[in-house]
Protein backbone atom coordinates (compact mmCIF):
# COMPACT_ATOMS: atom_id res chain seq x y z
CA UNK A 1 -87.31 17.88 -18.92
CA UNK A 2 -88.41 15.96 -21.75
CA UNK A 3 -86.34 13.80 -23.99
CA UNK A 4 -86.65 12.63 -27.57
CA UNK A 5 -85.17 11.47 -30.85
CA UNK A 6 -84.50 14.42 -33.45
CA UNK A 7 -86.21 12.03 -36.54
CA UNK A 8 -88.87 11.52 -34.07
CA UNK A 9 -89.45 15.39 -33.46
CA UNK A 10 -89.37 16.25 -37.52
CA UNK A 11 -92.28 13.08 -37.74
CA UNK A 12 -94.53 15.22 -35.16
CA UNK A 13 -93.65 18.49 -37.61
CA UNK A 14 -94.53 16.34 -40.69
CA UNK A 15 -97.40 14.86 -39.39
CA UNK A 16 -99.18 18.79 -39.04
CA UNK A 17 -101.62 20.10 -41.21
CA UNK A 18 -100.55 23.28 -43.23
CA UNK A 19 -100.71 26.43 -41.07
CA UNK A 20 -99.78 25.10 -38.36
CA UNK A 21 -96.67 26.74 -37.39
CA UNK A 22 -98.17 30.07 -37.46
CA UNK A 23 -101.17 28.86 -35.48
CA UNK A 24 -99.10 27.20 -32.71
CA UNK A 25 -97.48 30.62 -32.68
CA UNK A 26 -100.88 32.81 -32.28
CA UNK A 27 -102.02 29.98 -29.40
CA UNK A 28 -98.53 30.74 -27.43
CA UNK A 29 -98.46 34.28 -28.28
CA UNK A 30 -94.68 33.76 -30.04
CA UNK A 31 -93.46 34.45 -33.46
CA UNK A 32 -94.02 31.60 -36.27
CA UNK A 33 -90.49 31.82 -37.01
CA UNK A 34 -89.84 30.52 -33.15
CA UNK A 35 -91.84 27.89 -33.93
CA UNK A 36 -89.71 26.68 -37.02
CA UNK A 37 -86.77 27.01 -35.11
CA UNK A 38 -87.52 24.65 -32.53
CA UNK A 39 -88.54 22.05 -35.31
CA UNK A 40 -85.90 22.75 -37.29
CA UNK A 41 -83.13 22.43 -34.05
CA UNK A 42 -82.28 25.71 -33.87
CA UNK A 43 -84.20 25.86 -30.88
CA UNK A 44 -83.61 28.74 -27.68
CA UNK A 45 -81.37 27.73 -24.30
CA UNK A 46 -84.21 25.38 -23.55
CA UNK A 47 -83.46 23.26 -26.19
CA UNK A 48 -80.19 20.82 -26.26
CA UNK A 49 -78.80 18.02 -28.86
CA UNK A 50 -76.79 15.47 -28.35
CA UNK A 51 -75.44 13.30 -31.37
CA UNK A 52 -76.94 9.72 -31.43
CA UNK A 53 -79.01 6.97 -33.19
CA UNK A 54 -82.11 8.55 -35.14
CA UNK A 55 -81.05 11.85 -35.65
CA UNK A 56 -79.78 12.39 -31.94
CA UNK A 57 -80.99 13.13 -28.60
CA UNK A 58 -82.95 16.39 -28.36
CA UNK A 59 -83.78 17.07 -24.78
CA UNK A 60 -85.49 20.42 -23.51
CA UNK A 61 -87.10 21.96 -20.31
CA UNK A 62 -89.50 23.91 -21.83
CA UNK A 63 -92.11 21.21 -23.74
CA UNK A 64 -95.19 23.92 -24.97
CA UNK A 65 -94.42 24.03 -27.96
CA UNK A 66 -94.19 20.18 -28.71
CA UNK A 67 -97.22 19.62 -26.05
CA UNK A 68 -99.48 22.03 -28.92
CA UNK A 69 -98.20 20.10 -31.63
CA UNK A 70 -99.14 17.01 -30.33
CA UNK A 71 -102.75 18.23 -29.89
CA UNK A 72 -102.93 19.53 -33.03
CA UNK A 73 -101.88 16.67 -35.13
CA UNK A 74 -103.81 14.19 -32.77
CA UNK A 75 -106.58 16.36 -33.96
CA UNK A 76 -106.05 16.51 -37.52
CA UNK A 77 -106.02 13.24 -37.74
CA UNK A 78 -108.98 12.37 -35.60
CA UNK A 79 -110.86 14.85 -37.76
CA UNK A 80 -114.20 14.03 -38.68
């Protein structure tokens, strides 16, 4: 389960290059609008909110699509 702040989950979807949505989606073989969804906290039955400092709690079991996101601002920003 993995556990984070809902300002801190729109700073990992601001801090992507453009595309990205639609190329997490084509890496995890889902649909780009998925992808929004779960950035936007509309996520599935994975996905929970509870209200709270910084935007409130948002805790889910299923972390793939935040794991990919990671990467692939980590790697925008460590491009050469």
């Amino acid at each position: 389960m993995v556990r984070t702040t809902f300002n801190r989950l729109r700073s990992v979807k601001d801090s992507l290059p453009h595309g990205s949505m639609d190329a997490i989606a084509a890496e995890l073989n889902i649909s780009g609008d998925e992808v929004r969804a779960f950035f936007n906290g509309q996520g599935t039955a994975d996905y929970h909110i509870e209200p709270g400092l910084e935007g409130g709690i948002v805790e889910f079991s299923n972390s793939r699509i935040l794991e990919v996101a990671l990467r692939r601002a980590w790697e925008a920003q460590n491009a050469l």
